[in-house]
N, C-alpha and C. Protein backbone atom coordinates (compact mmCIF):
# COMPACT_ATOMS: atom_id res chain seq x y z
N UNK A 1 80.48 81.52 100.60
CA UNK A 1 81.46 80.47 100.42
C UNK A 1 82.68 80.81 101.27
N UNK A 2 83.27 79.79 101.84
CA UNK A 2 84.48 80.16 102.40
C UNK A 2 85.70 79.99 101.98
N UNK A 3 86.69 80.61 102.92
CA UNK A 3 87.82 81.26 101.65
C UNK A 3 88.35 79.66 101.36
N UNK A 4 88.87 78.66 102.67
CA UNK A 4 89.30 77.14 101.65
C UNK A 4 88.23 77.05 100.94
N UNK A 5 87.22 77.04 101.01
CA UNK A 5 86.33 76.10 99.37
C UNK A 5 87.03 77.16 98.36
N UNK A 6 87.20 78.18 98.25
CA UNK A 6 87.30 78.99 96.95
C UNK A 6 88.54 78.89 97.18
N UNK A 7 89.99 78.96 98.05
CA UNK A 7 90.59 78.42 97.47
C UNK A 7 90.79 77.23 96.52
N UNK A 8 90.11 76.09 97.10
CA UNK A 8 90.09 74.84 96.53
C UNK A 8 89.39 74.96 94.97
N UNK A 9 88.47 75.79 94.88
CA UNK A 9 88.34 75.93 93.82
C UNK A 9 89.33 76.97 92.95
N UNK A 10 89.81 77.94 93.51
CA UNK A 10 91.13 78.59 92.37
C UNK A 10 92.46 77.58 91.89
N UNK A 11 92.65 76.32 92.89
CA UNK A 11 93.70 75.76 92.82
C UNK A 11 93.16 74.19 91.22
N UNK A 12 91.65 74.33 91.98
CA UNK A 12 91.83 73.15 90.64
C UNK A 12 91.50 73.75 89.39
N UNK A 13 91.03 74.50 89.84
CA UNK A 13 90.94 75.48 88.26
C UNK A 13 92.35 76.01 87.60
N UNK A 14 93.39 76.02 88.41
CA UNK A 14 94.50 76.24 87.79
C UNK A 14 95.49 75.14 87.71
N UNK A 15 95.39 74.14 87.93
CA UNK A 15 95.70 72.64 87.95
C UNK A 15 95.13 72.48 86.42
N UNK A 16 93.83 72.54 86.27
CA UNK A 16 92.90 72.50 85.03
C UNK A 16 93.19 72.63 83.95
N UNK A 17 93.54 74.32 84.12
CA UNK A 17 94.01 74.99 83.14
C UNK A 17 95.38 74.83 82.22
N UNK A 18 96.34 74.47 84.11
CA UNK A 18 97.87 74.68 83.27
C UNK A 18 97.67 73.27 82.17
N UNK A 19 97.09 72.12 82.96
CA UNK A 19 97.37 70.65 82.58
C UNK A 19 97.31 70.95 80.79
N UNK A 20 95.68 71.35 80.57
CA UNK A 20 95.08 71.76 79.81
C UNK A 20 96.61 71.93 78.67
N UNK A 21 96.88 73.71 79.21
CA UNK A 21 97.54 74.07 78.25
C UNK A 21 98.87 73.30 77.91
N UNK A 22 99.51 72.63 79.18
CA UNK A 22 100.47 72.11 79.16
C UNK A 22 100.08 71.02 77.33
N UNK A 23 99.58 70.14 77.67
CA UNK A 23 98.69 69.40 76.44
C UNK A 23 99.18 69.91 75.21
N UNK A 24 98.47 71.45 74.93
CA UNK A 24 98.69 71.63 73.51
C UNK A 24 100.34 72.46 73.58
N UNK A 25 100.60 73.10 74.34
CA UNK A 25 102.16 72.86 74.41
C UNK A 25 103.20 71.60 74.08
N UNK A 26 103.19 70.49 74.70
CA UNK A 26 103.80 69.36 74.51
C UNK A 26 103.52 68.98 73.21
N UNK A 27 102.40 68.92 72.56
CA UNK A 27 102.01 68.84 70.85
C UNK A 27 102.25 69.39 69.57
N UNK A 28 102.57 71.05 70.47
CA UNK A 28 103.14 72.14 69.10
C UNK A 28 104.53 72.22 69.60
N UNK A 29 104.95 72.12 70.93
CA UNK A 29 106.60 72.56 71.11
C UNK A 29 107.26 71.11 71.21
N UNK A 30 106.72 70.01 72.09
CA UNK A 30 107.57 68.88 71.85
C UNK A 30 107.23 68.12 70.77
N UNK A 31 106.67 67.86 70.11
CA UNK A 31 106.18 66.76 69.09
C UNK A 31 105.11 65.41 69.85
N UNK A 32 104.43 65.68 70.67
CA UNK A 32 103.85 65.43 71.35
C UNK A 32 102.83 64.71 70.37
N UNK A 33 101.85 63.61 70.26
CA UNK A 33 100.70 63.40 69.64
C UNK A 33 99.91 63.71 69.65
N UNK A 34 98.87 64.31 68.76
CA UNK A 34 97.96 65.12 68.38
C UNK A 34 96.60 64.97 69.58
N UNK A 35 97.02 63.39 70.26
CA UNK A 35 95.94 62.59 70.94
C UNK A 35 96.13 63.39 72.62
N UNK A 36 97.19 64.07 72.57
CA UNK A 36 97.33 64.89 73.76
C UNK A 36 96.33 66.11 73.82
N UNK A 37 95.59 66.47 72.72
CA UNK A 37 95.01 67.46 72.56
C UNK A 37 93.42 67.19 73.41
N UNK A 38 92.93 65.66 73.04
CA UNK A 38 92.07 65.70 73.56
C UNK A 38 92.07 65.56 74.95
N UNK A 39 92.99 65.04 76.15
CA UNK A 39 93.04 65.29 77.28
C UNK A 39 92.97 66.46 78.04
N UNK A 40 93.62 67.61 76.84
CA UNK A 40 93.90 69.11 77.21
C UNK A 40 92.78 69.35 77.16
N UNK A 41 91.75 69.37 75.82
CA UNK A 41 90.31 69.89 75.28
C UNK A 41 89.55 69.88 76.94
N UNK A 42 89.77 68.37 77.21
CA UNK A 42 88.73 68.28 78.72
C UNK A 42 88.93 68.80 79.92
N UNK A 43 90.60 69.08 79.99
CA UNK A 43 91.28 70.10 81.13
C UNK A 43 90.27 71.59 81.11
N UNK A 44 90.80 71.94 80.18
CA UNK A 44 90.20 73.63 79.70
C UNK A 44 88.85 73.48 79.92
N UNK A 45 88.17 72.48 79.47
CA UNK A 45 86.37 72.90 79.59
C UNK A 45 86.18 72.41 81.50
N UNK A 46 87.11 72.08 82.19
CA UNK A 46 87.23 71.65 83.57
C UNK A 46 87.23 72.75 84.23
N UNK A 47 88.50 73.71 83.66
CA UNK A 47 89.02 74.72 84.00
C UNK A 47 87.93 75.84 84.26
N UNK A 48 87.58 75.71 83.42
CA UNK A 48 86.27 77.03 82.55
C UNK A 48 85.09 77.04 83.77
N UNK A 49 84.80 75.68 83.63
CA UNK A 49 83.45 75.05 84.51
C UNK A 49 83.46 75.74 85.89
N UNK A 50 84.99 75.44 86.49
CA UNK A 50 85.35 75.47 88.09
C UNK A 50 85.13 77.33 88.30
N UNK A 51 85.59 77.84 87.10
CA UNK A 51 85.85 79.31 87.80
C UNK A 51 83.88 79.74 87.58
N UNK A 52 83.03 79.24 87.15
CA UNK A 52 82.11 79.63 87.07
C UNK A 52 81.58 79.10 88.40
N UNK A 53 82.05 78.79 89.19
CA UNK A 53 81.76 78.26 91.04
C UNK A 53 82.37 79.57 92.19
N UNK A 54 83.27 80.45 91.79
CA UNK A 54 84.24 81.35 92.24
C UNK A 54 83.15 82.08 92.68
N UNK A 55 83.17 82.52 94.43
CA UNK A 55 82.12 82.87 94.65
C UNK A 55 82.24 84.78 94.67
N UNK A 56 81.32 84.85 93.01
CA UNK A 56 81.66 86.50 92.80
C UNK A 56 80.65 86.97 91.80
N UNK A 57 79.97 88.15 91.91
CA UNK A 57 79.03 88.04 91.00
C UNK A 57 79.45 88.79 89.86
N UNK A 58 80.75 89.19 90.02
CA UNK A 58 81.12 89.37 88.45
C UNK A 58 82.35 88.53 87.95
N UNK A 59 82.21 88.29 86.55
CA UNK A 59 83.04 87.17 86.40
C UNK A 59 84.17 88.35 86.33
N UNK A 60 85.09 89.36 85.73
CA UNK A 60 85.79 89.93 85.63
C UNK A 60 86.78 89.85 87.08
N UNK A 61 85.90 90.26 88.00
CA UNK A 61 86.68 90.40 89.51
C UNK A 61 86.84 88.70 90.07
N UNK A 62 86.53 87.78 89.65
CA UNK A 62 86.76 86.09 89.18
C UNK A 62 87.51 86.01 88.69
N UNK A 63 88.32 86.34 87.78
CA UNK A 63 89.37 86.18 87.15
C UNK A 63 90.34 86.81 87.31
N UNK A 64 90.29 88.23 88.07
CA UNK A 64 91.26 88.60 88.15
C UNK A 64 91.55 88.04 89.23
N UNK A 65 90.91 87.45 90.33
CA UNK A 65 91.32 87.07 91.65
C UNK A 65 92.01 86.19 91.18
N UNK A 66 92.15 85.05 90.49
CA UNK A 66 92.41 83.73 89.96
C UNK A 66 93.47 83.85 89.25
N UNK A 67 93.77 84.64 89.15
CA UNK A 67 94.92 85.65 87.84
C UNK A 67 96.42 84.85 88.93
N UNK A 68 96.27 85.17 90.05
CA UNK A 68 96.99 85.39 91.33
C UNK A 68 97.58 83.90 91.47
N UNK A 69 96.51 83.04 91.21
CA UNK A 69 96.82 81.41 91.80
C UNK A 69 96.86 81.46 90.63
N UNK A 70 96.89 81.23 89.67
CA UNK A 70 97.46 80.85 88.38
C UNK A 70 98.57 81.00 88.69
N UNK A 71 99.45 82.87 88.75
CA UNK A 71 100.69 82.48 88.59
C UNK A 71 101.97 81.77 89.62
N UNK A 72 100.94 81.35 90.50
CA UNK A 72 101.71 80.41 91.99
C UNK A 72 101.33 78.74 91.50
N UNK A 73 100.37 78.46 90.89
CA UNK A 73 100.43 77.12 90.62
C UNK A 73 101.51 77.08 89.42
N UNK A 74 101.62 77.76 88.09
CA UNK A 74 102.01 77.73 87.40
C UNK A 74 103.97 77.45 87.69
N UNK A 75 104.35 78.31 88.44
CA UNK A 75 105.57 77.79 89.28
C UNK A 75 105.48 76.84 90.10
N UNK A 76 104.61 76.44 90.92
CA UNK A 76 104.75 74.82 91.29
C UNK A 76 104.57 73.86 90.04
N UNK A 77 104.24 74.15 89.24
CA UNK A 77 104.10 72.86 88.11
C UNK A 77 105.80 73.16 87.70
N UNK A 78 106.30 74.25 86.91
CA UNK A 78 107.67 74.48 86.54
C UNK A 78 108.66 73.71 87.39
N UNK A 79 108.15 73.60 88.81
CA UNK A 79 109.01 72.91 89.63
C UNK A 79 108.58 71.40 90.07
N UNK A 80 107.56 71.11 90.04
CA UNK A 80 107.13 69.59 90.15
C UNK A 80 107.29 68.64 88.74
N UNK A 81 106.30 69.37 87.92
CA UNK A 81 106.65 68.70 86.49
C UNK A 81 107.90 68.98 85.62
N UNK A 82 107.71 70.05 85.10
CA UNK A 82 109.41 70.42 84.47
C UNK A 82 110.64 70.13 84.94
N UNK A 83 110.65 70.01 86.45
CA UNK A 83 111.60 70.14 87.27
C UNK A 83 112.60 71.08 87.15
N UNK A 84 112.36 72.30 86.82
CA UNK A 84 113.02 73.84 86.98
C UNK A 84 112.76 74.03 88.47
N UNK A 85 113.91 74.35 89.31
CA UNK A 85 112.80 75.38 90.70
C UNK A 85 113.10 77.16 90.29
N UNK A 86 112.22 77.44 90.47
CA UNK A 86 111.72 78.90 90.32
C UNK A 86 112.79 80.19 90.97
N UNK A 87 113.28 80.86 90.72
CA UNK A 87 114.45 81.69 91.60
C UNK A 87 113.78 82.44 92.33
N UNK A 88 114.61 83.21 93.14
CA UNK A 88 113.66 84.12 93.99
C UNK A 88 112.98 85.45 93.51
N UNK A 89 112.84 85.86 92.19
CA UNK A 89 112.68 86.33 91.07
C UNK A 89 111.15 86.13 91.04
N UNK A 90 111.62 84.65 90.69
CA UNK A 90 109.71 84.20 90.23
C UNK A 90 109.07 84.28 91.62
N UNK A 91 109.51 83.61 92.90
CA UNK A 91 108.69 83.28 93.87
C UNK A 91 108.58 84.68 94.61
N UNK A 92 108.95 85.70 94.61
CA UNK A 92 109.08 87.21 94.94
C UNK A 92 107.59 87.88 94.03
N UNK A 93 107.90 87.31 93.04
CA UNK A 93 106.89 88.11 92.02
C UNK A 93 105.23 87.28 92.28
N UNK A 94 105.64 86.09 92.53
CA UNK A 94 103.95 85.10 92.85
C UNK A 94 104.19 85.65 94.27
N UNK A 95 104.41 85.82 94.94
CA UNK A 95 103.81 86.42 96.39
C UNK A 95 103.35 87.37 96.02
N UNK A 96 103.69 88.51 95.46
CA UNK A 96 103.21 89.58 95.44
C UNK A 96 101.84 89.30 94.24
N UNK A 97 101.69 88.88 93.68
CA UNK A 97 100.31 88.34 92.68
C UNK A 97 99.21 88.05 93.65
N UNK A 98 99.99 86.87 94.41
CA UNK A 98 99.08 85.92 95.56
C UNK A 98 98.03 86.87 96.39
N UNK A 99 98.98 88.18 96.93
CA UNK A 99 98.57 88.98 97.58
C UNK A 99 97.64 89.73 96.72
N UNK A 100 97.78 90.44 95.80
CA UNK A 100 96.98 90.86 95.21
C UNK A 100 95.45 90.34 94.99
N UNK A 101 95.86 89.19 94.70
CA UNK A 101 94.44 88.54 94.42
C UNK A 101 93.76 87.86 95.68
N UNK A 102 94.13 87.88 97.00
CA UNK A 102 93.74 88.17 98.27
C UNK A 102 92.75 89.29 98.37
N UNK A 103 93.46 90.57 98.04
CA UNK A 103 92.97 91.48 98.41
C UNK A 103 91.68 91.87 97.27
N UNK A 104 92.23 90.82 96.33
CA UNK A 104 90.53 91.28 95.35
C UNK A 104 89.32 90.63 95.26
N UNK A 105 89.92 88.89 96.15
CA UNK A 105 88.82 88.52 96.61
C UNK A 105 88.06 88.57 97.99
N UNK A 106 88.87 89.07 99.02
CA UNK A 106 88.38 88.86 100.10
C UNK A 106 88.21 90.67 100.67
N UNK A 107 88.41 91.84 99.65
CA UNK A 107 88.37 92.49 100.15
C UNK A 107 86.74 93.18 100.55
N UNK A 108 86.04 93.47 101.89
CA UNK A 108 84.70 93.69 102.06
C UNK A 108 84.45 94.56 100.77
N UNK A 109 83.19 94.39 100.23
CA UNK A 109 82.71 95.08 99.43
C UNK A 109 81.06 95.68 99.99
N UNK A 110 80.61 96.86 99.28
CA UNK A 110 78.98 96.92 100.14
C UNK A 110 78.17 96.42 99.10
N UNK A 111 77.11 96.15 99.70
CA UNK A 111 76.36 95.60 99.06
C UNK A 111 75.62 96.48 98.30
């Protein structure tokens, strides 16, 4: 697989996920309707689905790669949806994640 498809797949899987959690967040922290839950329910089983495409034959080293774009989407949502922008704090700390999980998916391994 190549690295855009698996990006494309870490990014909707974390699109997925946040939406997901965002859901039962807005329900237990804003007063949100309970009916938000089921939009989330289908995010998360979206979420779940996509990382089982992550091209890796262990799921562990899948997730941790993904660990990485989680916490870089997760600050673009803080800043698109919430409308917080992120200080150089957060965006200092997701580069250095980003990178990490670069180096855990693309680093050669032997066979």
């Amino acid at each position: 697989m190549t690295a855009p498809s698996t990006l494309a797949i870490y990014a909707g899987a974390a699109i997925a996920e946040i939406a997901g959690c965002f859901a039962v967040w807005a329900w237990m922290r804003q007063g949100a309707s309970a009916l938000w839950l089921i939009p989330g329910i289908l995010s998360l089983a979206v979420f779940a689905w996509l990382l089982t495409l992550a091209p890796s034959d262990f799921a562990g080293r899948a997730y941790a790669a993904y660990g990485g774009v989680y916490i870089a989407a997760s600050l673009a949502w803080l800043w698109l949806v919430e409308k917080q922008h992120p200080d150089t704090w957060d965006m200092t700390g997701a580069a250095i994640c980003v990178l990490g999980a670069a180096i855990i998916l693309f680093a050669p391994r032997a066979a």
